[in-house]
C-alpha atoms as a PDB file:
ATOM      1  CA  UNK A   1     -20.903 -19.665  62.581  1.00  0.00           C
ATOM      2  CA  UNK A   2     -18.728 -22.560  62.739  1.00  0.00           C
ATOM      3  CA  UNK A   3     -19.063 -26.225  63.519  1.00  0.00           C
ATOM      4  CA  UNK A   4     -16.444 -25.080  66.530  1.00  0.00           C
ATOM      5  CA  UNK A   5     -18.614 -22.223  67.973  1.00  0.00           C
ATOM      6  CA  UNK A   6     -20.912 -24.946  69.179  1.00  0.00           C
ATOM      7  CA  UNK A   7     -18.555 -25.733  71.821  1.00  0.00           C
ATOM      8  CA  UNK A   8     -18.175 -22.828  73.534  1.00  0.00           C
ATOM      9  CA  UNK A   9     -20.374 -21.710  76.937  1.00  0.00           C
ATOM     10  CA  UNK A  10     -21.590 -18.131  75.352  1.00  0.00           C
ATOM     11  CA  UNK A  11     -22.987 -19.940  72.538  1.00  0.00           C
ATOM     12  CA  UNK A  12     -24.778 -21.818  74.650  1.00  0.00           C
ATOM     13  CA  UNK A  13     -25.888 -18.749  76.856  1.00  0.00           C
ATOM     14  CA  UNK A  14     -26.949 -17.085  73.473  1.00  0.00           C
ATOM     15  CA  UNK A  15     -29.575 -20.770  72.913  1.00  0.00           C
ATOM     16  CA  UNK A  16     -30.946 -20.141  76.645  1.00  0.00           C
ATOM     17  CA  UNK A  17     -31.876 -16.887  76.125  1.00  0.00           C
ATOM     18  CA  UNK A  18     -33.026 -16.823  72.519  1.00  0.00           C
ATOM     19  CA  UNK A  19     -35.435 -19.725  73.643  1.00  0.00           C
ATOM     20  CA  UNK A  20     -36.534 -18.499  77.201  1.00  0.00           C
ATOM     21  CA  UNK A  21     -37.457 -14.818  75.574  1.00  0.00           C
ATOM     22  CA  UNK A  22     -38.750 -16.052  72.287  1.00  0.00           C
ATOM     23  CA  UNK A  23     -36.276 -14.560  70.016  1.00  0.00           C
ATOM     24  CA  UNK A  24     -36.606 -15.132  66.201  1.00  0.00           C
ATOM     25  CA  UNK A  25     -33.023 -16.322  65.317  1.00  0.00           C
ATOM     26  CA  UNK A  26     -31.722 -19.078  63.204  1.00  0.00           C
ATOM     27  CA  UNK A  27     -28.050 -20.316  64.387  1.00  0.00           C
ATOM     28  CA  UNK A  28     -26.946 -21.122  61.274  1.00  0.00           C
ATOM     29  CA  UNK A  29     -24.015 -23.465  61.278  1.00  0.00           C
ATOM     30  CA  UNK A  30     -21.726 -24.508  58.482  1.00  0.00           C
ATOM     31  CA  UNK A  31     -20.252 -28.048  59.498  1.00  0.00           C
ATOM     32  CA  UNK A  32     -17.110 -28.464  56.999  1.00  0.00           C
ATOM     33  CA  UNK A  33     -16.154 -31.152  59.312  1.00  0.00           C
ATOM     34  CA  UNK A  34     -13.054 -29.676  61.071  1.00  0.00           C
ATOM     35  CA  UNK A  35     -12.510 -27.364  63.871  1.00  0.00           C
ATOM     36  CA  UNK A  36      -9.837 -25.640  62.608  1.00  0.00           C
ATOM     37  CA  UNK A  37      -7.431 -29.114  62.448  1.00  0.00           C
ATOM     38  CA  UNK A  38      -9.817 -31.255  64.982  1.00  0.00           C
ATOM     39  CA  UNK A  39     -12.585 -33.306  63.773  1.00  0.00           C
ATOM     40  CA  UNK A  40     -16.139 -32.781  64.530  1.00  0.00           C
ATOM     41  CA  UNK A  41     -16.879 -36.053  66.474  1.00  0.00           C
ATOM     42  CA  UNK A  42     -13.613 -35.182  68.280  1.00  0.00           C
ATOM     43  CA  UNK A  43     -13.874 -32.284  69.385  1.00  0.00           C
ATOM     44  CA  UNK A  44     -17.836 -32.317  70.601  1.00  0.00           C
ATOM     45  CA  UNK A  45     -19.538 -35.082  72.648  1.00  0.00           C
ATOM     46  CA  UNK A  46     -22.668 -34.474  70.652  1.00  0.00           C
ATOM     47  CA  UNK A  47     -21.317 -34.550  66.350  1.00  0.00           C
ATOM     48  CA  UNK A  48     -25.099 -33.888  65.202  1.00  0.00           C
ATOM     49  CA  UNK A  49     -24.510 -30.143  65.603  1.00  0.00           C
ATOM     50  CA  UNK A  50     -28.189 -29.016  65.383  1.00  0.00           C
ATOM     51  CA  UNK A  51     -28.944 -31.422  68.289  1.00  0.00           C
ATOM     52  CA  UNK A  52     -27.318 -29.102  70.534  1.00  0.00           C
ATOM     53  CA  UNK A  53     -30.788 -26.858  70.740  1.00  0.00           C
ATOM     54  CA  UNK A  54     -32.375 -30.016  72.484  1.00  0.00           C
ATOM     55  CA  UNK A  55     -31.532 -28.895  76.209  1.00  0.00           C
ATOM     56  CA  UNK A  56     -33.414 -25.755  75.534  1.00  0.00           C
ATOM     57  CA  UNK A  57     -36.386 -27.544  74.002  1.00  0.00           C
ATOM     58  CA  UNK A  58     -35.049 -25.619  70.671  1.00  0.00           C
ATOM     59  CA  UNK A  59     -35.798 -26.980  66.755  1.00  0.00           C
ATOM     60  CA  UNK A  60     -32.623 -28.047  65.270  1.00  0.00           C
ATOM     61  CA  UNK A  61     -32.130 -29.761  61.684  1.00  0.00           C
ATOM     62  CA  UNK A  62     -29.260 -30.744  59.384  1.00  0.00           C
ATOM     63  CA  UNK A  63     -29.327 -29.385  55.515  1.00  0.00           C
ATOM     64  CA  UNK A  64     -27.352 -30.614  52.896  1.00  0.00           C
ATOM     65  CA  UNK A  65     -24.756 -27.371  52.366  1.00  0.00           C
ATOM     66  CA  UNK A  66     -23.819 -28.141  49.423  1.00  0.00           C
ATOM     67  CA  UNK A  67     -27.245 -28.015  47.710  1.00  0.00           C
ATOM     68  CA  UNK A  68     -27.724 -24.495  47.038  1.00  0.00           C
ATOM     69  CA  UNK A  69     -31.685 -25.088  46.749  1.00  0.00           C
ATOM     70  CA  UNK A  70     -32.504 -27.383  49.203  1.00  0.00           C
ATOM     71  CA  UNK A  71     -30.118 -25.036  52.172  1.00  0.00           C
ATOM     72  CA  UNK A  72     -32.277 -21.874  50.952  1.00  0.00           C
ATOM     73  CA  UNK A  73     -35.789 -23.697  51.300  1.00  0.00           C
ATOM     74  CA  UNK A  74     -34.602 -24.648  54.750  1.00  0.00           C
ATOM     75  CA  UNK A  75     -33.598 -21.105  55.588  1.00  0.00           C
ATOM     76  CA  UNK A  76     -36.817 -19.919  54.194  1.00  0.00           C
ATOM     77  CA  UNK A  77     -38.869 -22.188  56.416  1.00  0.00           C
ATOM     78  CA  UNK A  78     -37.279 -21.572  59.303  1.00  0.00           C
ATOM     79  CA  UNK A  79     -37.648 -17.955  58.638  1.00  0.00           C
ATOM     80  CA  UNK A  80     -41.036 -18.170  58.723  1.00  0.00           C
ATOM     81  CA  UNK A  81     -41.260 -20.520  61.542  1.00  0.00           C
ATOM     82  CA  UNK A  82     -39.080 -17.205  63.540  1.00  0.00           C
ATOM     83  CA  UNK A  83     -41.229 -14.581  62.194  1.00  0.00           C
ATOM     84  CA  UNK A  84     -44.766 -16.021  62.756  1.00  0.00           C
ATOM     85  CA  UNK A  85     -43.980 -17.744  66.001  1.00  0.00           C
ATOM     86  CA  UNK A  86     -41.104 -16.320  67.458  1.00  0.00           C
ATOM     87  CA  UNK A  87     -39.421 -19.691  67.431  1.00  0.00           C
ATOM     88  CA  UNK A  88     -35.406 -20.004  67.281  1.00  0.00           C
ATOM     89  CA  UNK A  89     -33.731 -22.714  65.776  1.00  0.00           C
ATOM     90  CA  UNK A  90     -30.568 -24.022  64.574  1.00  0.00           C
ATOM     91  CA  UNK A  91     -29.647 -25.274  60.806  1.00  0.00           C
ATOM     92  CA  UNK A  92     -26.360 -27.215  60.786  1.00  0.00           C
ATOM     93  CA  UNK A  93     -25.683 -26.754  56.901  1.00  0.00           C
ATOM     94  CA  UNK A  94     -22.778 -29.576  55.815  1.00  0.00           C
ATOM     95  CA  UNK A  95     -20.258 -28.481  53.637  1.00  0.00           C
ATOM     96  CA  UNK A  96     -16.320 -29.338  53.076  1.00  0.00           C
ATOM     97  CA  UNK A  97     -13.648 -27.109  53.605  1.00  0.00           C
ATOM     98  CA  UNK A  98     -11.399 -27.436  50.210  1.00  0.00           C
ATOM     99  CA  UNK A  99      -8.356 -26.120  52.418  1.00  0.00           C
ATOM    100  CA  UNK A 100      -6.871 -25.118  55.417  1.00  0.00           C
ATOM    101  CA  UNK A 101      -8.219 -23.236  58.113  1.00  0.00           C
ATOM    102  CA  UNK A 102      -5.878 -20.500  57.127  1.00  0.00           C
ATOM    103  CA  UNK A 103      -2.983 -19.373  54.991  1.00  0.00           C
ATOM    104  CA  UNK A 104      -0.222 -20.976  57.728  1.00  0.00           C
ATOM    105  CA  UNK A 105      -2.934 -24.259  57.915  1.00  0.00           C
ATOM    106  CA  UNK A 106      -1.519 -26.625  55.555  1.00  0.00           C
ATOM    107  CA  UNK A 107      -4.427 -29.032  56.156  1.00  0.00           C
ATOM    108  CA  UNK A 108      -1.938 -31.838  56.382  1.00  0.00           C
ATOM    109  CA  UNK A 109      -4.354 -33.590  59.057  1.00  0.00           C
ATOM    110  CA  UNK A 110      -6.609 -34.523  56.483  1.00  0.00           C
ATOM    111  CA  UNK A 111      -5.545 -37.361  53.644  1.00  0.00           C
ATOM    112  CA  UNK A 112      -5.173 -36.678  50.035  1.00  0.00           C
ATOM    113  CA  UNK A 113      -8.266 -38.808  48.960  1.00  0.00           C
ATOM    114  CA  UNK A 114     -10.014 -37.230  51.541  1.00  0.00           C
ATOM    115  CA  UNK A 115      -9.706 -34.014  50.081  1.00  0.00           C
ATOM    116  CA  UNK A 116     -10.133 -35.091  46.756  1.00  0.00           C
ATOM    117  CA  UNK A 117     -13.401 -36.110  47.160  1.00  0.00           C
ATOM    118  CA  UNK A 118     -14.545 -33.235  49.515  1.00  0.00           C
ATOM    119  CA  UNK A 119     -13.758 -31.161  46.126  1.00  0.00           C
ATOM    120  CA  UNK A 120     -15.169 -33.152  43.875  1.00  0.00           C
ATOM    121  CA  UNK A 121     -18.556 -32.358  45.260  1.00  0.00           C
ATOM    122  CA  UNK A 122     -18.187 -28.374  44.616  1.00  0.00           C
ATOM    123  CA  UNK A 123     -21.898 -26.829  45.873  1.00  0.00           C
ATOM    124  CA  UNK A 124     -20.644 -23.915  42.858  1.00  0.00           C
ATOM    125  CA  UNK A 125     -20.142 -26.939  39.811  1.00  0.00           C
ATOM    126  CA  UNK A 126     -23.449 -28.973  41.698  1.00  0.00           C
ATOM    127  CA  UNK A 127     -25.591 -26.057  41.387  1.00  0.00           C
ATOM    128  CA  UNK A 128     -23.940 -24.772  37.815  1.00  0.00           C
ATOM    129  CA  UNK A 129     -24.547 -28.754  36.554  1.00  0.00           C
ATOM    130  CA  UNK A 130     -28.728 -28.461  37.903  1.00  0.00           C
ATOM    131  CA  UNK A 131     -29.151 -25.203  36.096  1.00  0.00           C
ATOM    132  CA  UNK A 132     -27.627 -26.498  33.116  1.00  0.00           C
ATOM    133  CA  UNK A 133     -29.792 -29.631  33.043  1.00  0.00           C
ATOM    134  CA  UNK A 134     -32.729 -27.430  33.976  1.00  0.00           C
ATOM    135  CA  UNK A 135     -31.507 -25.666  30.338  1.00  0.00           C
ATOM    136  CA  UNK A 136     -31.455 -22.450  31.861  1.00  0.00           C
ATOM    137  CA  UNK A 137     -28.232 -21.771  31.376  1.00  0.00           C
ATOM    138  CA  UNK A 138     -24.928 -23.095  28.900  1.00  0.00           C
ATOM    139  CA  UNK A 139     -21.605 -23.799  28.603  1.00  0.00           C
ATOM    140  CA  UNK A 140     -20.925 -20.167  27.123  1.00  0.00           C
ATOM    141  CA  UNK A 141     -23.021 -18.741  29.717  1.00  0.00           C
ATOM    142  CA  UNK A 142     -20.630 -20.060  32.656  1.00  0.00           C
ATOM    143  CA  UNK A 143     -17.737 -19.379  30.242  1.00  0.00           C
ATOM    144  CA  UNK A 144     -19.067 -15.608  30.692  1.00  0.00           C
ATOM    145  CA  UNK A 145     -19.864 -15.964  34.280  1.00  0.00           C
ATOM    146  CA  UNK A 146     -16.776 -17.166  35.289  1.00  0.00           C
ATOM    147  CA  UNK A 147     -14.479 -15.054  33.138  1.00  0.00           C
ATOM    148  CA  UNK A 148     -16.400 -11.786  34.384  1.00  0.00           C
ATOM    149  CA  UNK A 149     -15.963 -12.788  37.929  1.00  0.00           C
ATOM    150  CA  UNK A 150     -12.368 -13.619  37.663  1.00  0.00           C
ATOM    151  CA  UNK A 151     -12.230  -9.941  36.445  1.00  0.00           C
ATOM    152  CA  UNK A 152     -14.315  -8.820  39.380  1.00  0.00           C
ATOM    153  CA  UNK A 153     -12.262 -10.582  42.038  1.00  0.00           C
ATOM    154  CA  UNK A 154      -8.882  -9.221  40.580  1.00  0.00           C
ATOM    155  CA  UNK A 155     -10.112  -5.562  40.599  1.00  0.00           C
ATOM    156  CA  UNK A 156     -10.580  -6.027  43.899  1.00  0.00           C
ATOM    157  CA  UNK A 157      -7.508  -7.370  44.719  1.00  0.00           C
ATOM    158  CA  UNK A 158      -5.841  -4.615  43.023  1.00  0.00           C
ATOM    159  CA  UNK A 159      -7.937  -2.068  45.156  1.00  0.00           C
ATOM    160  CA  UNK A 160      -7.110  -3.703  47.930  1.00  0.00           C
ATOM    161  CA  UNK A 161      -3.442  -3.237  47.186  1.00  0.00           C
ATOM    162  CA  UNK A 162      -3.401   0.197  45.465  1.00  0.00           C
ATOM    163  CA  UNK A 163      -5.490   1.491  48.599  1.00  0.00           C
ATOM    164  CA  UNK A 164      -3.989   3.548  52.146  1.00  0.00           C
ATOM    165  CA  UNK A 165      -3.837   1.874  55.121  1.00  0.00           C
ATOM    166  CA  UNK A 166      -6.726   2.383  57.474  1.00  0.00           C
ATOM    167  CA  UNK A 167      -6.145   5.150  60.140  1.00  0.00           C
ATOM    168  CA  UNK A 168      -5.607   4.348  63.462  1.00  0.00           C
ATOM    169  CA  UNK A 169      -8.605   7.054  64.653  1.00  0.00           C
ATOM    170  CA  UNK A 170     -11.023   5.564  62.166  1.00  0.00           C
ATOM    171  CA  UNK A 171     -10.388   1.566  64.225  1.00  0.00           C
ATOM    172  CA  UNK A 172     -13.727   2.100  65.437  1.00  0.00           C
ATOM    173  CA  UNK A 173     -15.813   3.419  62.895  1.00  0.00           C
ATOM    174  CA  UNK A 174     -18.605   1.101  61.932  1.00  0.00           C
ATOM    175  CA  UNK A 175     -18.521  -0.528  64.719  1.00  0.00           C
ATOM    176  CA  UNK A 176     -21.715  -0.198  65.748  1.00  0.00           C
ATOM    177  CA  UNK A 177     -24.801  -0.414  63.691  1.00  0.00           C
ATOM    178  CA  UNK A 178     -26.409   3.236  65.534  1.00  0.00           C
ATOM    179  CA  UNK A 179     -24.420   5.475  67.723  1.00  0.00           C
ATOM    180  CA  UNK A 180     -24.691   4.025  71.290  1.00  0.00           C
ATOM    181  CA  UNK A 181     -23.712   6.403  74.210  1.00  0.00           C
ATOM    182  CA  UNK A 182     -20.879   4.743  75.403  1.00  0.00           C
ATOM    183  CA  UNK A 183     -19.306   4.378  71.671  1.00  0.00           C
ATOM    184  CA  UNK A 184     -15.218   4.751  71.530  1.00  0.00           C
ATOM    185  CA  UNK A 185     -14.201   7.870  70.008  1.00  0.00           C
ATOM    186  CA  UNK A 186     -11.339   8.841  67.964  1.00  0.00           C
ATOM    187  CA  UNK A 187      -9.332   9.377  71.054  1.00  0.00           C
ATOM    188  CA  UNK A 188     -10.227   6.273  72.313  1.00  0.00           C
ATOM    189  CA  UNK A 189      -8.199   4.503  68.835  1.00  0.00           C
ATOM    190  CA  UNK A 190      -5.428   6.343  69.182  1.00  0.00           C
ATOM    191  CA  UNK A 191      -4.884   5.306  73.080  1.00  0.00           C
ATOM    192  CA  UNK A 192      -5.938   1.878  72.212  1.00  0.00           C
ATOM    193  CA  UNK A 193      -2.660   2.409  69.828  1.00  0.00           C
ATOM    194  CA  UNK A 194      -0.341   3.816  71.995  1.00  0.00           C
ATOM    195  CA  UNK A 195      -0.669   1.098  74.374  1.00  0.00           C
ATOM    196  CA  UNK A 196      -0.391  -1.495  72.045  1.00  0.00           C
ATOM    197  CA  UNK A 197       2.549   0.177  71.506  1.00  0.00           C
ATOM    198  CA  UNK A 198       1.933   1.046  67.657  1.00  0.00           C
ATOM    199  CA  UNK A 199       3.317   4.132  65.678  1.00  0.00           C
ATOM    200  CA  UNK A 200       0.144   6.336  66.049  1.00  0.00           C
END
């Protein structure tokens, strides 16, 4: 989730119950610092995200986001901790968000320098620069890397583009992990469509 989950009541519910019944869960929580334009100190009494867990006697820590290794040894201890003890926690993993919230979210709340050194501290170049100083890998080897994903993303892309639309009666496929009883049918899509008023 977001840093700007934290604020809101069922999250809240969801740290009650997880801790009153047991529940191996980590809340994992990417802090980039903004709730969509409001900062983090702003817009929460408490800024030390994993904190939050403390009315509900609940383990919380704060991770470094950007290290790739030090976020999964977290994860993997706290997995542990949920699996052997039934013990839920929350990891508030740091990060920077490079731009807006969205596409319309110019990000003009934030300063120039301000973004300039959120992005010069890139988790993807931090972890690249480790493995190369590790000598596991080389310059030709993210040369490759990167070229081959490039490839990969624009594929997609053109998928994406060269693909139908979705079908109005299939809006509630996968919606559900296992058929549940009360699960909307195809009928249900195309009434949910007509009242929206869409072209069914």
């Amino acid at each position: 989730m977001g840093d700007g989950t934290t604020n809101i009541g069922a999250w809240h519910e969801s740290l009650n119950m997880a801790k009153l019944y047991q529940l191996p869960i980590i809340y994992f929580i990417v802090n980039n610092g903004y709730g969509m334009g409001l900062k983090v100190e702003r817009g929460s009494a408490e800024p030390d995200l994993y904190k939050k867990g403390c009315a509900f006697r609940m383990h919380g820590e704060r991770v470094e986001g950007r290290d790739i290794l030090a976020t999964r040894d977290a994860v993997r201890r706290l997995r542990q901790r949920a699996e052997e003890e039934g013990e839920p926690a929350i990891l508030e993993a740091m990060s920077y968000r490079f731009r807006g919230h969205s596409v319309v979210d110019p990000a003009r709340y934030r300063s120039e320098e301000e973004v300039r050194q959120g992005r010069a501290d890139d988790p993807i170049q931090r972890y690249a620069h480790a493995l190369s100083e590790a000598g596991l890998i080389d310059e030709d080897w993210i040369r490759q890397t990167t070229d081959r994903v490039e490839r990969e993303v624009q594929e997609a892309i053109e998928f994406a583009n060269n693909s139908d639309n979705p079908r109005i009666e299939d809006l509630f496929d996968f919606m559900y992990a296992t058929p549940v009883a009360n699960m909307p049918s195809k009928e249900d899509a195309l009434e949910a469509a007509r009242i929206a008023g869409m072209e069914v």
